[in-house]
Protein backbone atom coordinates (compact mmCIF):
# COMPACT_ATOMS: atom_id res chain seq x y z
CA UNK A 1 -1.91 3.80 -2.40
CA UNK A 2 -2.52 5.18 0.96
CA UNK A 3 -0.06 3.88 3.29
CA UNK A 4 -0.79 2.05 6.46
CA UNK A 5 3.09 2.73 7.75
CA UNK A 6 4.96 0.18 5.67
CA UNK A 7 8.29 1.18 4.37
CA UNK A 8 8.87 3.88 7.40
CA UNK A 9 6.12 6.21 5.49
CA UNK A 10 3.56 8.19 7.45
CA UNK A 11 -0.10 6.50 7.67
CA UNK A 12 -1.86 8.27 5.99
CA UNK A 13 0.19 9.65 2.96
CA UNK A 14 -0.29 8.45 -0.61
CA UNK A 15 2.74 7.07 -2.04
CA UNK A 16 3.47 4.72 -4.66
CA UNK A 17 4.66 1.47 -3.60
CA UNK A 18 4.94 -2.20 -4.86
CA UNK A 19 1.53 -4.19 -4.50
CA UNK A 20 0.03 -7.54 -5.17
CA UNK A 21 -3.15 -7.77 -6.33
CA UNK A 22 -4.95 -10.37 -4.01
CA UNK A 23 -8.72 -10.53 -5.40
CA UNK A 24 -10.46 -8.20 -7.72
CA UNK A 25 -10.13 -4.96 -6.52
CA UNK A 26 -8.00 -6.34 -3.29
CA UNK A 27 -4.32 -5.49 -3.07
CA UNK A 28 -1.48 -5.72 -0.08
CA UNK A 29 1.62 -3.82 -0.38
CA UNK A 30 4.65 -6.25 -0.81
């Protein structure tokens, strides 16, 4: 996913990190 700055990453940067899907095709990062 492309990070919004959680977990001290750079917005911006695709990373892989753990997610919960919310809705069809809605996530947030956990």
């Amino acid at each position: 996913v492309c990070s919004s700055g959680e977990y001290g990453i750079p917005q911006g940067v695709w990373a892989g990190m753990p997610v919960r899907t919310t809705a069809p095709g809605t996530f947030t990062v956990v």
